[in-house]
C-alpha atoms as a PDB file:
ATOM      1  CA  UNK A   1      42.034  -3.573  64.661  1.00  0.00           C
ATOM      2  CA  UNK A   2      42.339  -4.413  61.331  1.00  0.00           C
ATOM      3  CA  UNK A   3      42.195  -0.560  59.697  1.00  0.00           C
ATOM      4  CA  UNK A   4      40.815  -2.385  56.374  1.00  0.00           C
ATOM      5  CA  UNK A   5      38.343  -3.883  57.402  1.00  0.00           C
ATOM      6  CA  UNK A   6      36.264  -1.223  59.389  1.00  0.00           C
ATOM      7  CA  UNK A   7      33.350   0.440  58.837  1.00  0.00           C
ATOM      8  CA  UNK A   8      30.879   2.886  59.009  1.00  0.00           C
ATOM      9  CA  UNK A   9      27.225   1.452  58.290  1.00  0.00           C
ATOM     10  CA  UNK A  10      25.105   4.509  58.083  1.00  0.00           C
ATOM     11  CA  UNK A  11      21.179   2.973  58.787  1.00  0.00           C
ATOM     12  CA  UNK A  12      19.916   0.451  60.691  1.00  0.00           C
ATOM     13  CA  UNK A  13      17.178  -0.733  58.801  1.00  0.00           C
ATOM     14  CA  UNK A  14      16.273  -3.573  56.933  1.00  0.00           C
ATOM     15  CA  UNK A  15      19.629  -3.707  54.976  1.00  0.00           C
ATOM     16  CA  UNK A  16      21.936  -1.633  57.578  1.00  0.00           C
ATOM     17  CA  UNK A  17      21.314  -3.634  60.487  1.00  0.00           C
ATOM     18  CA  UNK A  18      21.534  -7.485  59.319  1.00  0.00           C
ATOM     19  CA  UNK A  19      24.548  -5.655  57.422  1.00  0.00           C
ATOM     20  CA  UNK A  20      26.409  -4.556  60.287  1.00  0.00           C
ATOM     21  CA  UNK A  21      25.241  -7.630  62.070  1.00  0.00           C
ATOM     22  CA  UNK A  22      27.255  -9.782  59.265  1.00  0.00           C
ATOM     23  CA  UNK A  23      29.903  -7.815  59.273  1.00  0.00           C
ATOM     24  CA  UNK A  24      30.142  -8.149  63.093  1.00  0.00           C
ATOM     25  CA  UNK A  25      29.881 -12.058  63.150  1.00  0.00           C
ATOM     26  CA  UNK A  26      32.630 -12.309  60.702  1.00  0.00           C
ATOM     27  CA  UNK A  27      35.323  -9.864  62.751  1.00  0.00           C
ATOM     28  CA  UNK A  28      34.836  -6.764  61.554  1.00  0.00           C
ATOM     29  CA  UNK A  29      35.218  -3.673  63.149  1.00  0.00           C
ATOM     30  CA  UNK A  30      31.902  -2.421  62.846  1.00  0.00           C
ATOM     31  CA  UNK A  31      30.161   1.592  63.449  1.00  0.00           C
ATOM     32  CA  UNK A  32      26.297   1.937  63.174  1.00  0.00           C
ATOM     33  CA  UNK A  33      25.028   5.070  62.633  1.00  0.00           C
ATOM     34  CA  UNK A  34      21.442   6.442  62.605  1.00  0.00           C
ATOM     35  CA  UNK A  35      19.577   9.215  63.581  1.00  0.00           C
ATOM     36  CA  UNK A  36      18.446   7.737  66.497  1.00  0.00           C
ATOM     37  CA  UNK A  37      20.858   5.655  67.899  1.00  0.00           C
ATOM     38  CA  UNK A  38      20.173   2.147  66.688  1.00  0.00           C
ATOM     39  CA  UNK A  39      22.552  -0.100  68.624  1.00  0.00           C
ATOM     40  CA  UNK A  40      23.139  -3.451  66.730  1.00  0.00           C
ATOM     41  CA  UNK A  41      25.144  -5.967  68.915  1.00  0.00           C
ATOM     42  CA  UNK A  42      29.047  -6.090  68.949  1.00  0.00           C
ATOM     43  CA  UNK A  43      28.975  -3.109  66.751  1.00  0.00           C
ATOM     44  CA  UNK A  44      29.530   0.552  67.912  1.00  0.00           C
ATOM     45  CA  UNK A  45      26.711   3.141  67.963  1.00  0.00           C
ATOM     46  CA  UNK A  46      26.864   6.792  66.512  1.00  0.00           C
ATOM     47  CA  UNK A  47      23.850   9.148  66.111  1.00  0.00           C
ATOM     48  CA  UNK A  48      24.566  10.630  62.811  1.00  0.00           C
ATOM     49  CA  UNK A  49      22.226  13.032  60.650  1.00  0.00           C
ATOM     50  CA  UNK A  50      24.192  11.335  57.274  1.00  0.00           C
ATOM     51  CA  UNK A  51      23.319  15.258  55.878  1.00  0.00           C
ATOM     52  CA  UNK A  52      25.845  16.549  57.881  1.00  0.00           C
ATOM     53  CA  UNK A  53      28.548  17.469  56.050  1.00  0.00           C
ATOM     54  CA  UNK A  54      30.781  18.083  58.880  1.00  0.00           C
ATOM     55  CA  UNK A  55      29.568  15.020  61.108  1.00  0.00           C
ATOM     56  CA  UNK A  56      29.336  12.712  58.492  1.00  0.00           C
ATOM     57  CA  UNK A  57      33.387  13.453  57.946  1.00  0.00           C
ATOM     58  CA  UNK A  58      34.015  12.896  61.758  1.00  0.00           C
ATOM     59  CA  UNK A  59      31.955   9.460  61.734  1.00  0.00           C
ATOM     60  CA  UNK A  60      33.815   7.957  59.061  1.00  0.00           C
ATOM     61  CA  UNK A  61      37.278   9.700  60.016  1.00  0.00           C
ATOM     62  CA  UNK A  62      38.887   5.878  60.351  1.00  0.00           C
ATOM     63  CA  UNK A  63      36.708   3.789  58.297  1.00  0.00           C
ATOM     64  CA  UNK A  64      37.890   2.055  55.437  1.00  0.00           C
ATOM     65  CA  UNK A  65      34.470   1.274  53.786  1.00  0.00           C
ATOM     66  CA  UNK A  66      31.463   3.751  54.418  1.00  0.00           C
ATOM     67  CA  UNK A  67      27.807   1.549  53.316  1.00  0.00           C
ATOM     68  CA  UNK A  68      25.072   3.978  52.830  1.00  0.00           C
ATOM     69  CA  UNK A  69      22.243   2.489  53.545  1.00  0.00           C
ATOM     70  CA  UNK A  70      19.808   4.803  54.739  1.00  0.00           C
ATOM     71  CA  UNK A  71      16.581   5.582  53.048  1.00  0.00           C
ATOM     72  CA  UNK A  72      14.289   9.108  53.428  1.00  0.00           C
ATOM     73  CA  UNK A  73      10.419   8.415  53.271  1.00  0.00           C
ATOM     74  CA  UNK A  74       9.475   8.231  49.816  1.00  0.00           C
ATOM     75  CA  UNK A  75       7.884  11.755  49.898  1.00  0.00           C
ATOM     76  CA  UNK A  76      11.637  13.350  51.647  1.00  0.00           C
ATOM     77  CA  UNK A  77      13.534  11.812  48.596  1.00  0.00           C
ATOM     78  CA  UNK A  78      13.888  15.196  46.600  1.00  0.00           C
ATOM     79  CA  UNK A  79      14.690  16.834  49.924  1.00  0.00           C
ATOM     80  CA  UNK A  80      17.065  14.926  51.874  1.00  0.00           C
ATOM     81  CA  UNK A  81      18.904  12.609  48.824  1.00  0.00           C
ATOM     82  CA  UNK A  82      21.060  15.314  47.849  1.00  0.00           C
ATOM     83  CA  UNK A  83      22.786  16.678  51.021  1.00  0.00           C
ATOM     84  CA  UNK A  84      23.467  13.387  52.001  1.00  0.00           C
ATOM     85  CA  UNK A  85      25.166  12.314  48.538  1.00  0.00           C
ATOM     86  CA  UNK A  86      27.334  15.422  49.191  1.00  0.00           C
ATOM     87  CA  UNK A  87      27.923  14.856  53.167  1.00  0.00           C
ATOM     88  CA  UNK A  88      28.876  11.021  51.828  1.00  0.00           C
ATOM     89  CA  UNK A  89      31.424  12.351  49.676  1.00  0.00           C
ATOM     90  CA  UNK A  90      32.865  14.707  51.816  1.00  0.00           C
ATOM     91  CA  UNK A  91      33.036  11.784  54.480  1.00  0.00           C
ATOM     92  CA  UNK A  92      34.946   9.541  51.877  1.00  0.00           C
ATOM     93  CA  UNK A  93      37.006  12.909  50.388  1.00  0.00           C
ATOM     94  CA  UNK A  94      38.485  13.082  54.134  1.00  0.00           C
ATOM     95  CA  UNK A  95      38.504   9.885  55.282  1.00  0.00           C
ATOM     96  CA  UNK A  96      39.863   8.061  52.443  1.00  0.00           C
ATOM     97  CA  UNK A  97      37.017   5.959  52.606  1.00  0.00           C
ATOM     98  CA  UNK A  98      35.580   3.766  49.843  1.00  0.00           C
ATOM     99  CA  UNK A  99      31.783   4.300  49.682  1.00  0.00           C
ATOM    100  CA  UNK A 100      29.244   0.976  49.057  1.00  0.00           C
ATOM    101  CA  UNK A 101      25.701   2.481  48.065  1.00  0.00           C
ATOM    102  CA  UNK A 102      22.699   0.489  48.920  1.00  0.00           C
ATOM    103  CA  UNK A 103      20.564   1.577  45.038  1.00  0.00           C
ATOM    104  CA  UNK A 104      17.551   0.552  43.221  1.00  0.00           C
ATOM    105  CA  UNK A 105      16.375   0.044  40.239  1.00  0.00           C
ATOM    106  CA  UNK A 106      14.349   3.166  39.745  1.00  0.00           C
ATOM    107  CA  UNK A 107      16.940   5.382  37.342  1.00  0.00           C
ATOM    108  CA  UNK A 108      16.414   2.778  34.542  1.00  0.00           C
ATOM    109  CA  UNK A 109      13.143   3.735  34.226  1.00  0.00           C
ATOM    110  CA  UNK A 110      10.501   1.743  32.611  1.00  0.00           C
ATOM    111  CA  UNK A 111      12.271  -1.511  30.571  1.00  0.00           C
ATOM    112  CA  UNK A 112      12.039  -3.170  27.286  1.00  0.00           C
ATOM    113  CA  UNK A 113      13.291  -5.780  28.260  1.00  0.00           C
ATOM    114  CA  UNK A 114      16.580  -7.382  31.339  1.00  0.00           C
ATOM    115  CA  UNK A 115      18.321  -4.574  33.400  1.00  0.00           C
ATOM    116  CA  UNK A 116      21.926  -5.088  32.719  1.00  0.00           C
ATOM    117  CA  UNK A 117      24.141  -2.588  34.933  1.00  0.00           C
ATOM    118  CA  UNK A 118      24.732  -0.764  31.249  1.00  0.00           C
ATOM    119  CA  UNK A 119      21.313  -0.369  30.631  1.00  0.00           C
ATOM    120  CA  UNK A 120      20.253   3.254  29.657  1.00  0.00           C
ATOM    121  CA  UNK A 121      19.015   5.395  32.538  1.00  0.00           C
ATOM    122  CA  UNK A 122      15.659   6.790  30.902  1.00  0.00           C
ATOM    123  CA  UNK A 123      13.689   7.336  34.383  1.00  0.00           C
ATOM    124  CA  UNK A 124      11.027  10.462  34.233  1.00  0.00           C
ATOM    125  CA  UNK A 125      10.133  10.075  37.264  1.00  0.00           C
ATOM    126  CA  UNK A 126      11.129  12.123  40.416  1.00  0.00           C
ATOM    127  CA  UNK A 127      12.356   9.527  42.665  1.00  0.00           C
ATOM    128  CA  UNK A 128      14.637   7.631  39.457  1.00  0.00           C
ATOM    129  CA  UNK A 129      15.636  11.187  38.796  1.00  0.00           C
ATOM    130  CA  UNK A 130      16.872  11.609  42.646  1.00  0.00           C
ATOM    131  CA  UNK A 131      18.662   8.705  42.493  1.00  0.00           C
ATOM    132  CA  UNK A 132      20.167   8.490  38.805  1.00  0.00           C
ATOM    133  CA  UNK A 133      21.166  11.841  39.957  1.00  0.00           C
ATOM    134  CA  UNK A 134      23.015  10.526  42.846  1.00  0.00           C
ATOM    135  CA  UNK A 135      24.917   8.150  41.179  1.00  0.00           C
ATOM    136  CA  UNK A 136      25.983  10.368  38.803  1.00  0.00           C
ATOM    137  CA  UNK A 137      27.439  12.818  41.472  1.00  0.00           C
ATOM    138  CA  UNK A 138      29.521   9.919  43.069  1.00  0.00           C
ATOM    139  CA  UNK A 139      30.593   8.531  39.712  1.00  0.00           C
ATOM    140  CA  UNK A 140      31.663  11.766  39.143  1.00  0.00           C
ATOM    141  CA  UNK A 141      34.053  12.276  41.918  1.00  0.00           C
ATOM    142  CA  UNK A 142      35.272   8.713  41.458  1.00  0.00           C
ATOM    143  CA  UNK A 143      36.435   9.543  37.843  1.00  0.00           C
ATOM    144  CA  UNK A 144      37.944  12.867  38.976  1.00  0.00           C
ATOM    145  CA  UNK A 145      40.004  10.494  41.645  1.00  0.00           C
ATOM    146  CA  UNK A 146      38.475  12.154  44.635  1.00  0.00           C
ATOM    147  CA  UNK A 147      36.789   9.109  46.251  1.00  0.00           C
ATOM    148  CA  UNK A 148      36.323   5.276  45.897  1.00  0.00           C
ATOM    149  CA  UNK A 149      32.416   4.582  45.035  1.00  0.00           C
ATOM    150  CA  UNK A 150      30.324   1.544  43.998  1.00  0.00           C
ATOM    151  CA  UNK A 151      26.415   1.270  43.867  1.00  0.00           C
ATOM    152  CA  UNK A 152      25.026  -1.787  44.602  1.00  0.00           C
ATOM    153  CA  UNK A 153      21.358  -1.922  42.966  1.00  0.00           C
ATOM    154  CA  UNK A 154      18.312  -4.279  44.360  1.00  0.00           C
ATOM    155  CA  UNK A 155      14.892  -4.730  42.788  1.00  0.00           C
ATOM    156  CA  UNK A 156      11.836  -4.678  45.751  1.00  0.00           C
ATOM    157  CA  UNK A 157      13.264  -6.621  48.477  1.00  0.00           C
ATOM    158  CA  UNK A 158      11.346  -9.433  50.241  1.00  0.00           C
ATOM    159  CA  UNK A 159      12.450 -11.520  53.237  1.00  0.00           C
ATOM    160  CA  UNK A 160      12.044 -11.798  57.197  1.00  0.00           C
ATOM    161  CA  UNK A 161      10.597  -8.442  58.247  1.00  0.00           C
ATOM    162  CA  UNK A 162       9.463  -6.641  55.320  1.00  0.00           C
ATOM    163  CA  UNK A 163       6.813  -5.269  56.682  1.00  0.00           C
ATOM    164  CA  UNK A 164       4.702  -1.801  55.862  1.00  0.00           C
ATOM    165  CA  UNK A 165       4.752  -0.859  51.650  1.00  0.00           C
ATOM    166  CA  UNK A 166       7.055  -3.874  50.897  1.00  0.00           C
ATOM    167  CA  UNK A 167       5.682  -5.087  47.521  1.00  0.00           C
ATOM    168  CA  UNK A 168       5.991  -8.697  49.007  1.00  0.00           C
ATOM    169  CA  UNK A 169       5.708  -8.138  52.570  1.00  0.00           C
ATOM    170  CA  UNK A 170       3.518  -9.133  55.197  1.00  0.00           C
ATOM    171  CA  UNK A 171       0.327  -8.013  53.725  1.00  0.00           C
ATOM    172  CA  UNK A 172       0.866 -10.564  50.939  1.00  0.00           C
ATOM    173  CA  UNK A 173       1.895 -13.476  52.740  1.00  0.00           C
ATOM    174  CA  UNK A 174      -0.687 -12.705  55.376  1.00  0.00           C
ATOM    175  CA  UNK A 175      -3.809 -13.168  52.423  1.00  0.00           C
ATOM    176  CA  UNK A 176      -2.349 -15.726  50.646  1.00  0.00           C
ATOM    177  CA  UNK A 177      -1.828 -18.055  54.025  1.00  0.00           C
ATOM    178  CA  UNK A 178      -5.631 -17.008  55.174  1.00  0.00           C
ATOM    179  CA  UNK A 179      -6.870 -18.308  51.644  1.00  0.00           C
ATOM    180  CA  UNK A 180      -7.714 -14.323  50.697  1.00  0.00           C
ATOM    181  CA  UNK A 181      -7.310 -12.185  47.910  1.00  0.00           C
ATOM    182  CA  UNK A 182      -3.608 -10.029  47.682  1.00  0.00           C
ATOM    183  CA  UNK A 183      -4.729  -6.749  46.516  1.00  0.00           C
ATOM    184  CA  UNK A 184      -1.487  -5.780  44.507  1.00  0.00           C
ATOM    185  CA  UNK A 185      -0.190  -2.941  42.491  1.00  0.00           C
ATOM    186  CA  UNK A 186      -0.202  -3.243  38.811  1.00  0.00           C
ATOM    187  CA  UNK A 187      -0.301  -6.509  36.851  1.00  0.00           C
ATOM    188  CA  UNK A 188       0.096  -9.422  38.851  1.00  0.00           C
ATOM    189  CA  UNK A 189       0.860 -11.966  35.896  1.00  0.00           C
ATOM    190  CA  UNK A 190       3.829 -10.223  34.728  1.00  0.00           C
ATOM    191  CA  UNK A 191       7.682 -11.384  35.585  1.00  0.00           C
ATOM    192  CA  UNK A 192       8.576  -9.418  38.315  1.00  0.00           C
ATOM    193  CA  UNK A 193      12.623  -9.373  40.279  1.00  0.00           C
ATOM    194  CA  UNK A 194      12.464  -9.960  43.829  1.00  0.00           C
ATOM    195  CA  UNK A 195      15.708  -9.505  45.901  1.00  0.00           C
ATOM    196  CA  UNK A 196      16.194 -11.309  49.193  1.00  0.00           C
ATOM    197  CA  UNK A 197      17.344  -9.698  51.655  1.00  0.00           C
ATOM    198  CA  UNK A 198      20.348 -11.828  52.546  1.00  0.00           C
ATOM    199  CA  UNK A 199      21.118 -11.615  49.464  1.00  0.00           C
ATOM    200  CA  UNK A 200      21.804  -8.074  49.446  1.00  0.00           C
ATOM    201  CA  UNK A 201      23.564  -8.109  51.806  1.00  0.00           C
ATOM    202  CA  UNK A 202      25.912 -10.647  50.474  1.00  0.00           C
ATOM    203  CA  UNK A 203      26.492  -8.290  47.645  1.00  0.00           C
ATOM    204  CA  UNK A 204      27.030  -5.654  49.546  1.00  0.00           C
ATOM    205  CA  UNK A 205      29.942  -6.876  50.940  1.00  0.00           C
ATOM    206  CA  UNK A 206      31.255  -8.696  48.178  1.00  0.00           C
ATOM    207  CA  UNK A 207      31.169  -5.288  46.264  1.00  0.00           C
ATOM    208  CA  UNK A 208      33.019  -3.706  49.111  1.00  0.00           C
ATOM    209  CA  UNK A 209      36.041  -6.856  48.874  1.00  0.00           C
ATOM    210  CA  UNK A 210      36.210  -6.447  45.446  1.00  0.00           C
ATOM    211  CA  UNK A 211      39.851  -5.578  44.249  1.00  0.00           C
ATOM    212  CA  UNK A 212      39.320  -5.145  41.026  1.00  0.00           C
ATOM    213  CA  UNK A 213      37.752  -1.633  39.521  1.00  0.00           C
ATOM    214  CA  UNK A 214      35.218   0.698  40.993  1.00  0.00           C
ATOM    215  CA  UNK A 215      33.211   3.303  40.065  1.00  0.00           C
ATOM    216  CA  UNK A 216      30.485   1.179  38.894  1.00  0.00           C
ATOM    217  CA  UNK A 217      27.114  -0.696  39.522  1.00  0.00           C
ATOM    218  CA  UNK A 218      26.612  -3.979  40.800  1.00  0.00           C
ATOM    219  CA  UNK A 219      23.210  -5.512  40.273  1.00  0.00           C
ATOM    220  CA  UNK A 220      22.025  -8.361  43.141  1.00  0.00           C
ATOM    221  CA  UNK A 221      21.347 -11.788  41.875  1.00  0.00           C
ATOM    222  CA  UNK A 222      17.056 -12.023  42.185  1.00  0.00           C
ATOM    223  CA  UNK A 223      14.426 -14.659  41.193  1.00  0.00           C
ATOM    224  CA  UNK A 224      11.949 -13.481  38.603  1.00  0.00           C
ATOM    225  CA  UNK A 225       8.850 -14.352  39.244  1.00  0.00           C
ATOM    226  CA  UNK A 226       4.913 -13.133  38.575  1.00  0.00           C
ATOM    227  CA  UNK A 227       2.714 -12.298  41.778  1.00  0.00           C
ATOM    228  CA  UNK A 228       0.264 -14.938  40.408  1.00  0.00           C
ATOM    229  CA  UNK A 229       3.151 -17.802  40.220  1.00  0.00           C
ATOM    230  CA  UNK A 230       4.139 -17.122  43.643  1.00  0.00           C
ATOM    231  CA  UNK A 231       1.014 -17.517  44.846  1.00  0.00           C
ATOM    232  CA  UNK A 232       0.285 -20.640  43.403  1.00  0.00           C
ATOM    233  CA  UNK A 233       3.645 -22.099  45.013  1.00  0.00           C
ATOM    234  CA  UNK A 234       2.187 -20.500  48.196  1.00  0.00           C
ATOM    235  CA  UNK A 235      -1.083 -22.043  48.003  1.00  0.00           C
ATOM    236  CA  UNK A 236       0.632 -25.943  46.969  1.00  0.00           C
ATOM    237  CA  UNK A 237       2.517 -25.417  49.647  1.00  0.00           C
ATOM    238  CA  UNK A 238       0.112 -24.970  52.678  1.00  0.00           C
ATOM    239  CA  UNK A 239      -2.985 -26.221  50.885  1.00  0.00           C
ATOM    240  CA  UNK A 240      -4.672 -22.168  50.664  1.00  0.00           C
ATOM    241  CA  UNK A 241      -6.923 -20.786  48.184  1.00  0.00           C
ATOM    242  CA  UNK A 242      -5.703 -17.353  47.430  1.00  0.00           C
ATOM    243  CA  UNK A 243      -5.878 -15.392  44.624  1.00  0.00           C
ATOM    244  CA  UNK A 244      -3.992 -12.356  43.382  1.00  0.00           C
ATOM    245  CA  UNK A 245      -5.788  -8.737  42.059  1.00  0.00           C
ATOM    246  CA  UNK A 246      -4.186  -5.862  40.927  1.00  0.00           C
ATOM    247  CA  UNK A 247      -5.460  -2.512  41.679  1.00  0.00           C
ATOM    248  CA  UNK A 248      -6.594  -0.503  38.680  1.00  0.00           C
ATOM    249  CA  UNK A 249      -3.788   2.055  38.001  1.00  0.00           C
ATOM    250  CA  UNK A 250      -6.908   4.557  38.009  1.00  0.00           C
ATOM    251  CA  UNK A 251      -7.533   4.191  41.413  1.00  0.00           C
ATOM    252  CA  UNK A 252      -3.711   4.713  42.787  1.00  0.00           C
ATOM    253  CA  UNK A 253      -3.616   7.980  40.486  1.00  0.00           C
ATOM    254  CA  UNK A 254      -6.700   8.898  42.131  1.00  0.00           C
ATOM    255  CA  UNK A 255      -5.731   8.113  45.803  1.00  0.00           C
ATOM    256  CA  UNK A 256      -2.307  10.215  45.525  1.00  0.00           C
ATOM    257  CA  UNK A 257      -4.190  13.208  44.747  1.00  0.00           C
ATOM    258  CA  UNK A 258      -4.992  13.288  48.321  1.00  0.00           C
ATOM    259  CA  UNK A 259      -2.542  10.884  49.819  1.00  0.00           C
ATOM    260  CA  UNK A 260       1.719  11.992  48.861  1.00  0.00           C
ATOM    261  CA  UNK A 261       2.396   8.416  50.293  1.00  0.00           C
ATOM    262  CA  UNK A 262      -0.207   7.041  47.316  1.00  0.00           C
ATOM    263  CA  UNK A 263       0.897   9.111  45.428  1.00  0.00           C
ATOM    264  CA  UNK A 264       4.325   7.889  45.530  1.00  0.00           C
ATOM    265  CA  UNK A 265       3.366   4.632  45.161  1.00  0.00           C
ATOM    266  CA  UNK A 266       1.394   5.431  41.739  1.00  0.00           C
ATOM    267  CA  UNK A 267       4.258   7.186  39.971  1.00  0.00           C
ATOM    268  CA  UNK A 268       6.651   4.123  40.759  1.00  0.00           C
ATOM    269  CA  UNK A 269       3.959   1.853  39.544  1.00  0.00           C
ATOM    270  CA  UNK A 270       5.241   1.766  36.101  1.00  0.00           C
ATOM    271  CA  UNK A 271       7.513  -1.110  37.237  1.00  0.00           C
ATOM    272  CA  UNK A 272       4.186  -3.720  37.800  1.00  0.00           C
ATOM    273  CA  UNK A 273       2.909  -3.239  34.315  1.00  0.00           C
ATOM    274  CA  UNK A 274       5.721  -4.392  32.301  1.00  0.00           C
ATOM    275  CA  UNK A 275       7.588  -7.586  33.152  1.00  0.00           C
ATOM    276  CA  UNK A 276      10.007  -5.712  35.542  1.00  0.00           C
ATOM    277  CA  UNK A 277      13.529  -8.120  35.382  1.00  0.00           C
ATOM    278  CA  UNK A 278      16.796  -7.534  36.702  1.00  0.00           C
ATOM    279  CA  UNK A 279      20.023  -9.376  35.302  1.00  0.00           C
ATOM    280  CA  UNK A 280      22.918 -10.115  37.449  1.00  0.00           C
ATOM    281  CA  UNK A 281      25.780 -11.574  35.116  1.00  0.00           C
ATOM    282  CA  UNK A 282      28.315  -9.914  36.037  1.00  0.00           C
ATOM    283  CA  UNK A 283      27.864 -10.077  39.710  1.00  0.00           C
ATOM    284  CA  UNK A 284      27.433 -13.730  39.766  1.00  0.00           C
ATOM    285  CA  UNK A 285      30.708 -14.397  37.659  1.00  0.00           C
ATOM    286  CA  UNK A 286      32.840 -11.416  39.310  1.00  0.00           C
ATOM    287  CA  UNK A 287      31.837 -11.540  42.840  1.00  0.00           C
ATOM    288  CA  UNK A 288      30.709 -15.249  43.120  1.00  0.00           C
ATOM    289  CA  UNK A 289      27.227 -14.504  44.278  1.00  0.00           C
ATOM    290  CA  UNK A 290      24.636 -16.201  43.638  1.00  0.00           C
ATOM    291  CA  UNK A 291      20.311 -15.486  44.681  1.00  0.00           C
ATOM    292  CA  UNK A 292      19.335 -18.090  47.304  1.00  0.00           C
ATOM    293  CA  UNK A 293      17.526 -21.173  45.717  1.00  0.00           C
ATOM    294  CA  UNK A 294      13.965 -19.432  45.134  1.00  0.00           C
ATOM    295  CA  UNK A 295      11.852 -22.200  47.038  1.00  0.00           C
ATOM    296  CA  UNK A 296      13.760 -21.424  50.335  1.00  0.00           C
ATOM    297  CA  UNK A 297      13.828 -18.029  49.978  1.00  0.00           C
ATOM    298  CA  UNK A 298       9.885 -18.167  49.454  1.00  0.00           C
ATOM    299  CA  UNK A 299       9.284 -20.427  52.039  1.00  0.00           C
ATOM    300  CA  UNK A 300      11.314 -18.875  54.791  1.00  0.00           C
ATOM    301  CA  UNK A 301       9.966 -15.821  54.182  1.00  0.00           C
ATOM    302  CA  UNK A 302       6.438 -17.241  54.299  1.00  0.00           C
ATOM    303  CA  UNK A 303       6.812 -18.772  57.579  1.00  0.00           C
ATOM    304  CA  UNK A 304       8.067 -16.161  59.094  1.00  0.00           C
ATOM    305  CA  UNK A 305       4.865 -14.358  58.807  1.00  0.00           C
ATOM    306  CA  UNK A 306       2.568 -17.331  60.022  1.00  0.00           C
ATOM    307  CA  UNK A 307       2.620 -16.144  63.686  1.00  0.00           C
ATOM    308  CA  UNK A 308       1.239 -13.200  62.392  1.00  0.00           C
ATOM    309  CA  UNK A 309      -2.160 -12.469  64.089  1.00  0.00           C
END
């Protein structure tokens, strides 16, 4: 066992578990750990509350590379973010363990123009706040020479499986292919960054091979594209009729008085009424990745969906 090149993937979802699987497939020595016991092939299985501060420790007591890539419902963020950023830095504090964050975009706040991994953090908003905050607390411990920390950062992810709120998910596809309308949130015409989700992934663990200086944010290489323009491509593609609305920002407000899931969703919604872009410069020239070609990104995605009843 190669002791530099094991780790601790904590989540199993979308991210963690085609993570782990890659990982796996290319002779890794490989933990998974979730709450509930997620087993991904070849790879060892922990139930972990990532909270913990004295489990988490214990899971990652001979990793060298921890990936956090767990996510709390949307509505849990204020709650459960903040024990876990501490049980994550206890784990590395112990462990010796570099630390490779699965981020967003959200403590940028709303643009005027590319997100650069300097850009100013100006979130408002509760969830940005969470996460800037975070970030902050890891950075932190990296400068004071406590831990090894990177955060890789992803605008809304599309790709085989995104299912449920995914921006481009299922639900999207699904109208587009049956020649519908794709009710949307905010302005469909606008530029918006889409990450694939092998992509991430690829950045993930470039970031974590990376031997040249952490303590900073790595961006994933994304296509830019409007709602509207991607529907178009859909429709030339299989000969479909749809077309793309966006739901009045009046209504979300109004449904997350009553719904905290809506809600959610409506103070988030900032980033579909302004072109919403990512930049990835210095990913692509320091790590050597690069977005897949957008076409068979869209198109894989697409058919993966077309068994969909």
């Amino acid at each position: 066992m190669d002791p530099m090149n094991t780790h601790l993937v904590v989540g199993a979802g979308l991210i963690g578990r085609p993570l782990a699987e890659r990982l796996v497939a290319r002779g890794d020595t490989v933990t998974i750990a979730t709450r509930s016991g997620s087993a991904v092939a070849g790879a060892t299985t922990r139930v972990l509350d990532a909270s913990d501060p004295v489990d988490f420790p214990r899971a990652a007591a001979h990793a060298s590379t921890i990936f956090l890539c767990t996510n709390p419902p949307y509505t849990d963020w204020a709650a459960q973010w903040p024990p876990i950023y501490d049980a994550a830095i206890a784990a590395a504090s112990a462990s010796g363990a570099r630390i490779v964050v699965m981020g967003n975009l959200y403590p940028y706040g709303s643009p005027t123009g590319a997100m650069t991994e300097h850009s100013p953090e100006t979130t408002t908003e509760t969830k940005g706040l969470v996460r800037r905050a975070g970030w902050a607390k890891l950075r932190a411990a990296h400068d004071a020479g406590h831990i090894q920390a990177v955060e890789v950062r992803a605008s809304d992810y599309f790709g085989p499986g995104a299912t449920g709120t995914a921006h481009l998910g299922e639900t999207f596809f699904t109208a587009v292919r049956r020649s519908k309308t794709a009710h949307v949130v905010g302005k469909p015409q606008l530029a918006h960054s889409w990450s694939y989700l092998p992509d991430i992934v690829t950045t993930l663990i470039a970031a974590a091979d990376y031997t040249g200086d952490w303590g900073r944010i790595w961006h994933v290489p994304s296509a830019s594209v409007s709602r509207s323009d991607i529907a178009g491509q859909l429709n030339h593609q299989y000969g479909s009729r749809a077309k793309v609305s966006g739901y009045p920002q009046w209504l979300l407000r109004s449904l997350g008085v009553v719904n905290p899931l809506m809600h959610e969703v409506w103070a988030s919604s900032y980033q579909f009424v302004v072109p919403f872009v990512i930049d990835s410069t210095e990913t692509q020239r320091e790590l050597g990745v690069t977005a897949t070609p957008w076409h068979e990104a869209l198109i894989t995605t697409a058919e993966s969906y077309r068994s969909t009843k």
